[in-house]
N, C-alpha and C. Protein backbone atom coordinates (compact mmCIF):
# COMPACT_ATOMS: atom_id res chain seq x y z
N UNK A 1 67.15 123.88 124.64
CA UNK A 1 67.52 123.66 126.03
C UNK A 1 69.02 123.90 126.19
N UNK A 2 69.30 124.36 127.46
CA UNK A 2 70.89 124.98 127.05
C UNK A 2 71.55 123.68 127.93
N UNK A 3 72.94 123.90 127.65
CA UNK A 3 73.75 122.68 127.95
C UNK A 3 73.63 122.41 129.29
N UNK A 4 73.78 123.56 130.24
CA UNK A 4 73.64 122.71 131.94
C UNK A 4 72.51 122.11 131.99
N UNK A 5 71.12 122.57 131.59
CA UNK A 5 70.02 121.92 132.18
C UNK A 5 69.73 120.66 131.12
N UNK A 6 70.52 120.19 130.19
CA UNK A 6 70.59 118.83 129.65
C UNK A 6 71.52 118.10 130.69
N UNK A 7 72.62 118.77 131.06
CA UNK A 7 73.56 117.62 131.42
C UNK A 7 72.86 117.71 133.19
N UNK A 8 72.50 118.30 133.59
CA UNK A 8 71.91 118.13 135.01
C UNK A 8 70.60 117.55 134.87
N UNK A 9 69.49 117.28 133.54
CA UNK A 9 69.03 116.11 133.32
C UNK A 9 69.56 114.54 133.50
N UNK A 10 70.79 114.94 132.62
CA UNK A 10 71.83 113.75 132.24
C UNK A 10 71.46 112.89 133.57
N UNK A 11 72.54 113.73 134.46
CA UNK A 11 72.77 113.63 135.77
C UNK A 11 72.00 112.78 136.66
N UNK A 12 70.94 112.89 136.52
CA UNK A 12 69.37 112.37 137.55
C UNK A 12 68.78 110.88 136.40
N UNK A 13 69.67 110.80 135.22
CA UNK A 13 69.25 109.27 134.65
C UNK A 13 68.28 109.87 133.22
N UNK A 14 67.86 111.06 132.89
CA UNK A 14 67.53 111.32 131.45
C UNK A 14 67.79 110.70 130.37
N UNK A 15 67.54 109.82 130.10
CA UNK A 15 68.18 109.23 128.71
C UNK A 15 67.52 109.97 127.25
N UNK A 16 66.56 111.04 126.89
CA UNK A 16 66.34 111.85 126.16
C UNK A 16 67.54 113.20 126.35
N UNK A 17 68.15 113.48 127.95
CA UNK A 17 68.97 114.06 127.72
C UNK A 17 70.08 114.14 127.34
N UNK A 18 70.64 112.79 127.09
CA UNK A 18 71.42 112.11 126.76
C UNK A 18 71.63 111.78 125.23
N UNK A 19 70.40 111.62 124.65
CA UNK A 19 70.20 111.61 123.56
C UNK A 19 70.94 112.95 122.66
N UNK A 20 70.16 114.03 123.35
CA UNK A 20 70.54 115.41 122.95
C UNK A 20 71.65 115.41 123.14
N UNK A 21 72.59 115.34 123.88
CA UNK A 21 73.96 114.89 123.97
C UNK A 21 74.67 115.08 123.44
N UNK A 22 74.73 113.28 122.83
CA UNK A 22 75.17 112.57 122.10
C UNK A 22 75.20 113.35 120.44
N UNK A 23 74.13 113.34 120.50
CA UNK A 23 73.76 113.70 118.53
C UNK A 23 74.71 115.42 118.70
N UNK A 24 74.69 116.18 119.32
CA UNK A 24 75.04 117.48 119.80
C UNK A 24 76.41 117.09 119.86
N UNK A 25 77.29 116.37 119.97
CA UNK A 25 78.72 115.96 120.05
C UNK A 25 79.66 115.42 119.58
N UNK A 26 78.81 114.10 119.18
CA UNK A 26 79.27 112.75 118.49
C UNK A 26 80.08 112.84 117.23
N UNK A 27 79.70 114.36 116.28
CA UNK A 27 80.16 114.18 115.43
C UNK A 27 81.45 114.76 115.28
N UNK A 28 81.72 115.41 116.18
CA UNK A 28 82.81 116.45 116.42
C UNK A 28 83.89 115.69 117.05
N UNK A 29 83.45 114.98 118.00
CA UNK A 29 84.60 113.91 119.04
C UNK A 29 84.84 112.77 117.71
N UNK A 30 83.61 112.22 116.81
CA UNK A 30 83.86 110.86 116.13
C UNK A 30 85.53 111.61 115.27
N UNK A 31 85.14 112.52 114.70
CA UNK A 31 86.09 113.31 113.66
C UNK A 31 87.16 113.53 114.09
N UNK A 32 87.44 114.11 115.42
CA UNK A 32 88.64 114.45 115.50
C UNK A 32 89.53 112.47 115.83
N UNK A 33 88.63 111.79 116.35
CA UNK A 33 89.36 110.40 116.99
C UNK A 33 89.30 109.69 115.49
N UNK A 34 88.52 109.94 114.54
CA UNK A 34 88.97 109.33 112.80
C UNK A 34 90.54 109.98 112.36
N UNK A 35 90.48 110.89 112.82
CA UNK A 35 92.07 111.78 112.30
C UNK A 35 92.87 111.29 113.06
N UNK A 36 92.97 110.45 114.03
CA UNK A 36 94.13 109.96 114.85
C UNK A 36 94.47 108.39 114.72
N UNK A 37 92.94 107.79 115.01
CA UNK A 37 93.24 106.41 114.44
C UNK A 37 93.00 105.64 113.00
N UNK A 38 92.40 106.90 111.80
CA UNK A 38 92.63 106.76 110.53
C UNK A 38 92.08 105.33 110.23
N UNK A 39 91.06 104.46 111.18
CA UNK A 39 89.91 103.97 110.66
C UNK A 39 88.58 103.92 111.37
N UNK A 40 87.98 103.59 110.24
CA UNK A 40 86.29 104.02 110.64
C UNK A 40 85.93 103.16 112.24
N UNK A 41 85.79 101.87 112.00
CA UNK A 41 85.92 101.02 112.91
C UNK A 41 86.19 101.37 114.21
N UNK A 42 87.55 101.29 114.24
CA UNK A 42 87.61 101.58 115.08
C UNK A 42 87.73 102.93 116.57
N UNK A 43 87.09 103.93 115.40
CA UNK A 43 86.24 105.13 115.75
C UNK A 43 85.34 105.37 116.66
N UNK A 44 84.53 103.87 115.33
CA UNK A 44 83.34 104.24 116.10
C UNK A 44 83.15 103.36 117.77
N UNK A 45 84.08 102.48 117.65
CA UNK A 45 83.99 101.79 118.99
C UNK A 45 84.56 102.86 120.35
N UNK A 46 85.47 103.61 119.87
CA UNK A 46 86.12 104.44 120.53
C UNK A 46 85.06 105.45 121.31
N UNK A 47 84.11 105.74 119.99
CA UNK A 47 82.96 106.53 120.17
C UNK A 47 81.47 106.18 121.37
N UNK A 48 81.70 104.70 121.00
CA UNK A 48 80.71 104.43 121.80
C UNK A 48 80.78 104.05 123.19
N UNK A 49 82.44 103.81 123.53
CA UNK A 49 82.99 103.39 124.22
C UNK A 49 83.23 104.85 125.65
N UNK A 50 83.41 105.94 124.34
CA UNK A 50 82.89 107.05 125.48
C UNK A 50 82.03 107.22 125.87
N UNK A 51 80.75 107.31 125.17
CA UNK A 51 79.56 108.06 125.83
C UNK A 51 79.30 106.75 126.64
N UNK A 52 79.01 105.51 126.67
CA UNK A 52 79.27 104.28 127.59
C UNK A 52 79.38 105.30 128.80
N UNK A 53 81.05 105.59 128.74
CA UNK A 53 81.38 106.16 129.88
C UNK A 53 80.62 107.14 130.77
N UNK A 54 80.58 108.32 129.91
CA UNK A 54 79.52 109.25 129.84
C UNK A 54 78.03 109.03 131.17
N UNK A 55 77.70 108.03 130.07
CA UNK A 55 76.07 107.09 130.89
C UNK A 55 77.06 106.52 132.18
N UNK A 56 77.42 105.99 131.91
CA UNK A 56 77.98 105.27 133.46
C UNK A 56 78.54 106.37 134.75
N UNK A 57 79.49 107.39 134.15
CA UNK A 57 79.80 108.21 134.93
C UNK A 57 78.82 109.45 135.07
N UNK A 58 77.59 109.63 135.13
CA UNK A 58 76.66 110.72 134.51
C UNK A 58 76.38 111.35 136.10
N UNK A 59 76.32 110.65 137.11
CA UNK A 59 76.77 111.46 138.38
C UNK A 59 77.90 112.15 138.95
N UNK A 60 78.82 111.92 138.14
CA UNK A 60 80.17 112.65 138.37
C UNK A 60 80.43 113.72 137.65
N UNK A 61 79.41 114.36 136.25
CA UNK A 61 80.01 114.99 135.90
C UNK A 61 79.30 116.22 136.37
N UNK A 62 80.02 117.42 136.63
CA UNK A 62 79.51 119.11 137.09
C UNK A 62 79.50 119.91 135.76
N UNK A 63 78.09 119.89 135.78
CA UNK A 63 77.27 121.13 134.96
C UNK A 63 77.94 122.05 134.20
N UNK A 64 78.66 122.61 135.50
CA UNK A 64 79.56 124.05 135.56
C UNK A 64 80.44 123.97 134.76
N UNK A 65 80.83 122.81 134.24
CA UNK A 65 82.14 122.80 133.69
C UNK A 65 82.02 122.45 132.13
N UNK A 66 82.64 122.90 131.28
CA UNK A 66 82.42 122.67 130.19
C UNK A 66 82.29 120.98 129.39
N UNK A 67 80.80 120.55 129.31
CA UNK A 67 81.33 119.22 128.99
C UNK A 67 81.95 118.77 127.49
N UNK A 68 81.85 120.03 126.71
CA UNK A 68 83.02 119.35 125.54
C UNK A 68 84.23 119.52 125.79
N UNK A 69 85.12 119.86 126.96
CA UNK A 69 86.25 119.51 126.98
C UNK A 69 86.11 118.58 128.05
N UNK A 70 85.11 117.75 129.00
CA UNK A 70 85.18 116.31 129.37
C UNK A 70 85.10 115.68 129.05
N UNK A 71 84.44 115.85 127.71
CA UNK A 71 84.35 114.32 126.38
C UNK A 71 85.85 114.42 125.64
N UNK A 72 86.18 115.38 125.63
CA UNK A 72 87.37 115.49 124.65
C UNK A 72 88.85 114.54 125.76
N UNK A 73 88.80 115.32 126.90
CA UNK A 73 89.57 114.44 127.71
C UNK A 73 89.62 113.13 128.28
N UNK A 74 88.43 112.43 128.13
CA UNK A 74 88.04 111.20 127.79
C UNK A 74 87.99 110.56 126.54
N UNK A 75 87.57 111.26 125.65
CA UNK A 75 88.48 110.81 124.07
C UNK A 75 89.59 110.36 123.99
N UNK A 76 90.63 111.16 125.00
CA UNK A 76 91.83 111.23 124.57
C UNK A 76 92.68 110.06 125.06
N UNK A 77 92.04 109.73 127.09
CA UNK A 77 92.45 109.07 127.47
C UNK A 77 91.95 107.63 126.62
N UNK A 78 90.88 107.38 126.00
CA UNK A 78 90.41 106.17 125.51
C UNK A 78 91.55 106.14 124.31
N UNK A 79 91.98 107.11 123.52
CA UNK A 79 92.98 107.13 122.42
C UNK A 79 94.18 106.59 123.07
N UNK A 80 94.52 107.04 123.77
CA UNK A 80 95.84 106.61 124.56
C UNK A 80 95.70 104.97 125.31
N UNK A 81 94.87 104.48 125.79
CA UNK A 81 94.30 103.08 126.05
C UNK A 81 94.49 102.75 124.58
N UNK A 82 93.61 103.03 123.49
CA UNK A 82 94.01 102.66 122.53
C UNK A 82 94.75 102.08 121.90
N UNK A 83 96.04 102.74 122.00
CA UNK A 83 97.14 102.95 121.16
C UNK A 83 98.32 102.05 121.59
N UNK A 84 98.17 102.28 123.03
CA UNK A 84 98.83 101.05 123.82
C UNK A 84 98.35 99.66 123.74
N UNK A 85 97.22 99.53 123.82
CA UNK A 85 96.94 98.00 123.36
C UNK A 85 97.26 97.66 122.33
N UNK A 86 97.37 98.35 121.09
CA UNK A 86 97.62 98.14 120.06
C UNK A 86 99.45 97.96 119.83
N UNK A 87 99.97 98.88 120.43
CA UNK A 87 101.83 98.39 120.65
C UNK A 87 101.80 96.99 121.35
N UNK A 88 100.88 96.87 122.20
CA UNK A 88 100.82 95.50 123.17
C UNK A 88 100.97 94.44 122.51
N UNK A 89 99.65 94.66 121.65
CA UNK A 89 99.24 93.47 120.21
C UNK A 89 100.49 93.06 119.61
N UNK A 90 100.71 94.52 118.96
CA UNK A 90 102.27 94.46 118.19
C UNK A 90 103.34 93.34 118.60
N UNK A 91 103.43 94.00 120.18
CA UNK A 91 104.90 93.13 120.48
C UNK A 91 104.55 91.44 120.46
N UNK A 92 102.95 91.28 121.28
CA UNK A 92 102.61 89.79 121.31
C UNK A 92 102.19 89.36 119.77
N UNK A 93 101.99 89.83 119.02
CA UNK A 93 102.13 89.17 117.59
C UNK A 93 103.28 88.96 116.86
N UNK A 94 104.28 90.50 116.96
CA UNK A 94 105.92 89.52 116.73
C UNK A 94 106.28 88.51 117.62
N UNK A 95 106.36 88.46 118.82
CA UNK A 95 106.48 87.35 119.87
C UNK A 95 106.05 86.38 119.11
N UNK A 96 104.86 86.08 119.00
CA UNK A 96 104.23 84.72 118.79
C UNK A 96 104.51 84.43 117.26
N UNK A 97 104.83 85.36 116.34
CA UNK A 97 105.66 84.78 114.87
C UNK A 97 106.97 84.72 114.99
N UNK A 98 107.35 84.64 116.07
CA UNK A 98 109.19 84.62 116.34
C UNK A 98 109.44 83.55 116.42
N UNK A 99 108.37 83.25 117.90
CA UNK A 99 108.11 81.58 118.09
C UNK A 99 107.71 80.50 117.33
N UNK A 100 106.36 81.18 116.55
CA UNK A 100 106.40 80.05 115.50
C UNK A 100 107.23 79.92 114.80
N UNK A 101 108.05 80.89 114.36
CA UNK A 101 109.22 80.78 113.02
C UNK A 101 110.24 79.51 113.84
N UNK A 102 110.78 79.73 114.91
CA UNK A 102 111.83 78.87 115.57
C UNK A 102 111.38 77.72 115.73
N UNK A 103 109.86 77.43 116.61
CA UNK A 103 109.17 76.12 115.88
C UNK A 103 109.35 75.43 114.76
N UNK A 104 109.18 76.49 114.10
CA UNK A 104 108.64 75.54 112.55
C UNK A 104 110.33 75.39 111.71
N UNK A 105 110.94 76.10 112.35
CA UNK A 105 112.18 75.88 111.34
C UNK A 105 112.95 74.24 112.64
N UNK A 106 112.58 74.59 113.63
CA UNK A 106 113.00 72.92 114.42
C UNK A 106 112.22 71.98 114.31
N UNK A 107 111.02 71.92 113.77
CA UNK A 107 110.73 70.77 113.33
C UNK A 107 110.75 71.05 111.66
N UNK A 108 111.19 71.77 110.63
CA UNK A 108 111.48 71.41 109.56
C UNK A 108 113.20 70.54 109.77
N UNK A 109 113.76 71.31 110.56
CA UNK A 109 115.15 70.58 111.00
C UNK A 109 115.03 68.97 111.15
N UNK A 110 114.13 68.60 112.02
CA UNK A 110 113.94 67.60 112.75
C UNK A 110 113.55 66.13 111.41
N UNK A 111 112.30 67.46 110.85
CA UNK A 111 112.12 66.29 109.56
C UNK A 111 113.10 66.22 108.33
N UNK A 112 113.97 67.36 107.93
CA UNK A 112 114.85 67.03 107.55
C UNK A 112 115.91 65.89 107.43
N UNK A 113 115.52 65.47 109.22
CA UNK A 113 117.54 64.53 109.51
C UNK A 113 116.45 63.40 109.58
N UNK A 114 115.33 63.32 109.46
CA UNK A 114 114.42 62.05 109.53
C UNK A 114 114.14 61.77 108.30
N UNK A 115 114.43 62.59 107.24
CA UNK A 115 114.36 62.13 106.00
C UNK A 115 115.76 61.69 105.34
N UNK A 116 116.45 62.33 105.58
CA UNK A 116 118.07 62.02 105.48
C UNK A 116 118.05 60.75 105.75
N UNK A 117 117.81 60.32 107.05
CA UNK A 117 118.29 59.57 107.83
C UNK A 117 117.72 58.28 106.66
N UNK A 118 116.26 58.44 106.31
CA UNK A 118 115.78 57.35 105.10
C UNK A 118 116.57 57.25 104.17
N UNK A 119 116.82 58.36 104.03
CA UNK A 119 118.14 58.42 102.36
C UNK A 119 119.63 57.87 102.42
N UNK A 120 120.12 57.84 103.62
CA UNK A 120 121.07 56.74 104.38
C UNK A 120 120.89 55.79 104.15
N UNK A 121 119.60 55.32 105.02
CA UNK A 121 119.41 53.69 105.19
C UNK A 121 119.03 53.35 103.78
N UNK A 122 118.95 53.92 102.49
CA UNK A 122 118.34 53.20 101.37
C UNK A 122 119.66 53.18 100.06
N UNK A 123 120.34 54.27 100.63
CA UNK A 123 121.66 54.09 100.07
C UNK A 123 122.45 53.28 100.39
N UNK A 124 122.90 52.34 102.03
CA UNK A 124 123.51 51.55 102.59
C UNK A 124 122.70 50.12 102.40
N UNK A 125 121.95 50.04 101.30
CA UNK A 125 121.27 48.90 101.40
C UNK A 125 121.51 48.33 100.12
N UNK A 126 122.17 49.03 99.15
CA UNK A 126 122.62 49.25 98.02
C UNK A 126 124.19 47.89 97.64
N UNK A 127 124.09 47.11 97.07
CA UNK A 127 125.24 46.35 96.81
C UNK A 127 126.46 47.32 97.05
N UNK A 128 127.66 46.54 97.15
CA UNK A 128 128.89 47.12 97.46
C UNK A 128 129.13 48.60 96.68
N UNK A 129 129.41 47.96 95.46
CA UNK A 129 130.11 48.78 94.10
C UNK A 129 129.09 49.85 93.48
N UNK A 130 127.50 49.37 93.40
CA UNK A 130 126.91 50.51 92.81
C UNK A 130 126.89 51.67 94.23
N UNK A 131 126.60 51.06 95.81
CA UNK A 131 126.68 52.04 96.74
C UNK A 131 128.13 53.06 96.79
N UNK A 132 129.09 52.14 96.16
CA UNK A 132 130.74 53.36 96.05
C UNK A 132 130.19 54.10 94.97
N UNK A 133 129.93 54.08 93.60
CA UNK A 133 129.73 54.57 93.01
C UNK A 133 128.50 55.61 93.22
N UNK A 134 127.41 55.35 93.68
CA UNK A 134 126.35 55.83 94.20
C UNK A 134 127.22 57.39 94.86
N UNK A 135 127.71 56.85 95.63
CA UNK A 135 128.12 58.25 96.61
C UNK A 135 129.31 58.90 96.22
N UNK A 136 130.14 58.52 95.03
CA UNK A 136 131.21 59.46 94.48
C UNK A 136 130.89 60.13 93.74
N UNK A 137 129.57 59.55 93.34
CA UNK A 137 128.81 61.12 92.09
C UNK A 137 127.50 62.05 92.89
N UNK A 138 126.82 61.11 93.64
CA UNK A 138 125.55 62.06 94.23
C UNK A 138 126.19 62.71 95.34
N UNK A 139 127.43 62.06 96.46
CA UNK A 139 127.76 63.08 97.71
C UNK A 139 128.53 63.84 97.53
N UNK A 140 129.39 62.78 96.89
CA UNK A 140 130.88 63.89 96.63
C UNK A 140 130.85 64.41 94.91
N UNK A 141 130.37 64.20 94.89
CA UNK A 141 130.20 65.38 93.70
C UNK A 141 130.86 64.88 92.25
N UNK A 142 131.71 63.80 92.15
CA UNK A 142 132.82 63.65 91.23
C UNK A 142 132.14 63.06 90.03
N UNK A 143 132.70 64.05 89.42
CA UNK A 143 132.24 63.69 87.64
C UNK A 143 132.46 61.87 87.12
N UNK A 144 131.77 61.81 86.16
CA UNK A 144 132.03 59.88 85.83
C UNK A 144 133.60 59.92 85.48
N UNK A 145 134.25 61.17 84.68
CA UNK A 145 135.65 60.89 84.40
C UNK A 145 136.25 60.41 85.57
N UNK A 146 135.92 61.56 86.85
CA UNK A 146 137.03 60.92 88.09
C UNK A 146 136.82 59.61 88.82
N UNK A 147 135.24 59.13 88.47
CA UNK A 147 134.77 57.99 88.90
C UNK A 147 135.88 57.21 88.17
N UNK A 148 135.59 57.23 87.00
CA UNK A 148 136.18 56.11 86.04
C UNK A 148 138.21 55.64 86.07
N UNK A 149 138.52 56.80 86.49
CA UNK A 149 139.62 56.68 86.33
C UNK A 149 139.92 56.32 88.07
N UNK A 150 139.43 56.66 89.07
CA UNK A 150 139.37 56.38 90.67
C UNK A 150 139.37 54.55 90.58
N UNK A 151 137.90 54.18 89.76
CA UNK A 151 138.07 52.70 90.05
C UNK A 151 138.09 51.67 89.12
N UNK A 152 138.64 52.58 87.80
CA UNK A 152 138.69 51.86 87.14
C UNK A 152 138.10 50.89 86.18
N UNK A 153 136.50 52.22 85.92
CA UNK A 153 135.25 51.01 85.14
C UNK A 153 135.08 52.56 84.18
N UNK A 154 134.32 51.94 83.29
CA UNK A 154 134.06 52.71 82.44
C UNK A 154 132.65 53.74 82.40
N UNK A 155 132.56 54.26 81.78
CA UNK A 155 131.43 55.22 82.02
C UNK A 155 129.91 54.47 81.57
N UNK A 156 129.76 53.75 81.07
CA UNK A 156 128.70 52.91 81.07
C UNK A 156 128.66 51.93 82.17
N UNK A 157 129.38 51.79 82.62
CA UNK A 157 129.03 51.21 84.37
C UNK A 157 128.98 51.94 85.20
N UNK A 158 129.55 52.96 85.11
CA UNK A 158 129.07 54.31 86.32
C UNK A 158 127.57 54.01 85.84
N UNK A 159 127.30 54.72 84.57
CA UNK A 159 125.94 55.08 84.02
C UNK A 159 124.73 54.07 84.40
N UNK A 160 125.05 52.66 84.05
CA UNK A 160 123.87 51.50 85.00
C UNK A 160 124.27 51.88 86.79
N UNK A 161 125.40 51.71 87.40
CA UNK A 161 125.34 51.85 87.99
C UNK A 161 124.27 52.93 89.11
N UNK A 162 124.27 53.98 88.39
CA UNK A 162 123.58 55.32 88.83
C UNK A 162 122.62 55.29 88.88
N UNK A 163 121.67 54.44 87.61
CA UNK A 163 120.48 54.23 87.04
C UNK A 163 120.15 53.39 88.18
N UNK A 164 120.57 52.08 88.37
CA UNK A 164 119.95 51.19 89.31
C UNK A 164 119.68 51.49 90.41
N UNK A 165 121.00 52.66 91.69
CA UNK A 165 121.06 52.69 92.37
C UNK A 165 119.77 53.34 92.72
N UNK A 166 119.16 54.26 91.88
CA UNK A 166 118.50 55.37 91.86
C UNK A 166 116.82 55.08 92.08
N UNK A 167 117.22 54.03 91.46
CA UNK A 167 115.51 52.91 91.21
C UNK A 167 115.41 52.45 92.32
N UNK A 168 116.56 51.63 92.65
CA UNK A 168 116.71 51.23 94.25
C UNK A 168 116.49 51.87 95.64
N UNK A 169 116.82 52.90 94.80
CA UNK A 169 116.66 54.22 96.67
C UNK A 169 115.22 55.03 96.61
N UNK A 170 114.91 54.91 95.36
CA UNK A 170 113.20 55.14 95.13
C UNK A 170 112.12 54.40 95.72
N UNK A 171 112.65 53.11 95.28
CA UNK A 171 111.74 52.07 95.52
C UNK A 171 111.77 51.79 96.95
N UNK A 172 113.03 51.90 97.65
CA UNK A 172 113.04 52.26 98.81
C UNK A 172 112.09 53.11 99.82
N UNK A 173 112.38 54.59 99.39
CA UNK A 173 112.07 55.41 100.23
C UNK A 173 110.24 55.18 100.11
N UNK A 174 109.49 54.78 98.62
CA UNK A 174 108.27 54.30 98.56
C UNK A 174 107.93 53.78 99.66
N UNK A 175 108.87 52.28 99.93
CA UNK A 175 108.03 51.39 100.88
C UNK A 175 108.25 52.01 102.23
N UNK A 176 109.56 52.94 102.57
CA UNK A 176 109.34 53.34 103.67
C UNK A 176 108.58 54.72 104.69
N UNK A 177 107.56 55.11 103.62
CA UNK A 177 106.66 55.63 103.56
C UNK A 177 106.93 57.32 103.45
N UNK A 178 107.34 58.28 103.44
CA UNK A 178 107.45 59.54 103.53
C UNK A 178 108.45 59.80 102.13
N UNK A 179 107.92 59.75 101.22
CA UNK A 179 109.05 60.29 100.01
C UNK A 179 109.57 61.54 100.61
N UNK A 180 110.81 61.61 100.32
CA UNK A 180 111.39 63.10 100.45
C UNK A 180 111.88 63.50 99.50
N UNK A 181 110.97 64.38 98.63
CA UNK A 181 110.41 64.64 96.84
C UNK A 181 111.61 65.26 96.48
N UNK A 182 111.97 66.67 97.63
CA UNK A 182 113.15 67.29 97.03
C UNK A 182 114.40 66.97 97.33
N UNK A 183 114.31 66.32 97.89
CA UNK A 183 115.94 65.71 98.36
C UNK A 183 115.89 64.39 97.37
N UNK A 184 114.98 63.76 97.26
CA UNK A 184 115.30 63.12 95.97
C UNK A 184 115.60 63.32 94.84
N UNK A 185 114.70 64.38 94.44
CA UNK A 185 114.89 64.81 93.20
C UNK A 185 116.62 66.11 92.74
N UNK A 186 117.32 66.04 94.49
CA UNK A 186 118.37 66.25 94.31
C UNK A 186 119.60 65.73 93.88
N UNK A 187 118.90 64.59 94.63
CA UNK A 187 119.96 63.01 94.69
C UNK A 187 120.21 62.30 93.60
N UNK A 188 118.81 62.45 92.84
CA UNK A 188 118.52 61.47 91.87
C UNK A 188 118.50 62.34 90.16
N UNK A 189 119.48 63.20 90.32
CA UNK A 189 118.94 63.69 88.94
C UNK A 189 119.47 63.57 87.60
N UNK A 190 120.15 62.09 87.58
CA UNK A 190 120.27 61.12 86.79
C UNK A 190 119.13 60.36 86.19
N UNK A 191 118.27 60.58 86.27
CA UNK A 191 116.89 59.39 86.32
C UNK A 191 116.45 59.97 84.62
């Protein structure tokens, strides 16, 4: 059967002419739209998504006119729909990992100064002398020599000192429920 009197079947609701079509086309349009969007998938949706069209628009199309270059120009426009949704995707998926990133780094912020803030209150709870000592070696950094010679005790009282404080701000942060593992294990790495 030659191509006008299939597609002027088409035309009047044929779905055997349609058939013929399809199988007569499909493989030529699937191939060239695999070489552009380089997966199967979404080929074949592309594919079905035309002749869809095809059936739906089957009163509009004229005989006369060549219909493999109306499938092809409908290929193309569906490629181009395509391709744009897909930049669309793009931008709203960096968007939405931009956002989560700024999220998640303000509430890692947030729990940060809420864990701090425990590591404060468990250090200030600390007797006078082991809390000075406490914070001239874990904040400020100063070796037991500069401790020792600053206030005047020896390095085995820095050394209990450090030890206790350490048990103390543990036992602490335990009861006050949220250990903060690595900031302890920054604080504390005397133990």
């Amino acid at each position: 059967m030659l191509e006008k009197e299939l597609l002027a079947e088409l035309i009047t609701g044929d779905k055997n002419a349609f058939t013929n079509l399809y199988f007569s086309y499909s493989g030529q349009v699937y191939s060239k739209i695999l070489r552009l969007t380089k997966c199967e998938e979404t080929s074949r949706e592309i594919l079905q998504e035309l002749f869809l069209k095809v059936w739906e628009k089957r009163t509009q199309i004229d005989p006369e006119k060549p219909f493999k270059a109306y499938l092809f120009t409908i290929a193309q426009n569906l490629m181009y729909d395509h391709f744009r949704k897909v930049a669309r995707d793009k931008v709203l998926v960096d968007s939405l990992v931009s956002s989560a990133a700024m999220y998640y780094r303000a509430e890692e912020s947030e729990v940060f100064e809420e864990r701090l803030e425990c590591i404060k209150k468990a250090i200030e709870q600390l007797p006078p002398a082991r809390k000075q000592v406490f914070k001239l070696s874990k904040i400020e950094g100063k070796s037991y020599e500069e401790i020792a010679s600053l206030l005047e005790i020896s390095h085995s009282t820095i050394s209990d000192h450090i030890v206790k404080a350490n048990r103390a701000i543990k036992k602490y942060l335990q009861a006050h429920g949220d250990v903060a593992v690595s900031l302890l294990i920054w604080l504390l790495t005397d133990l």
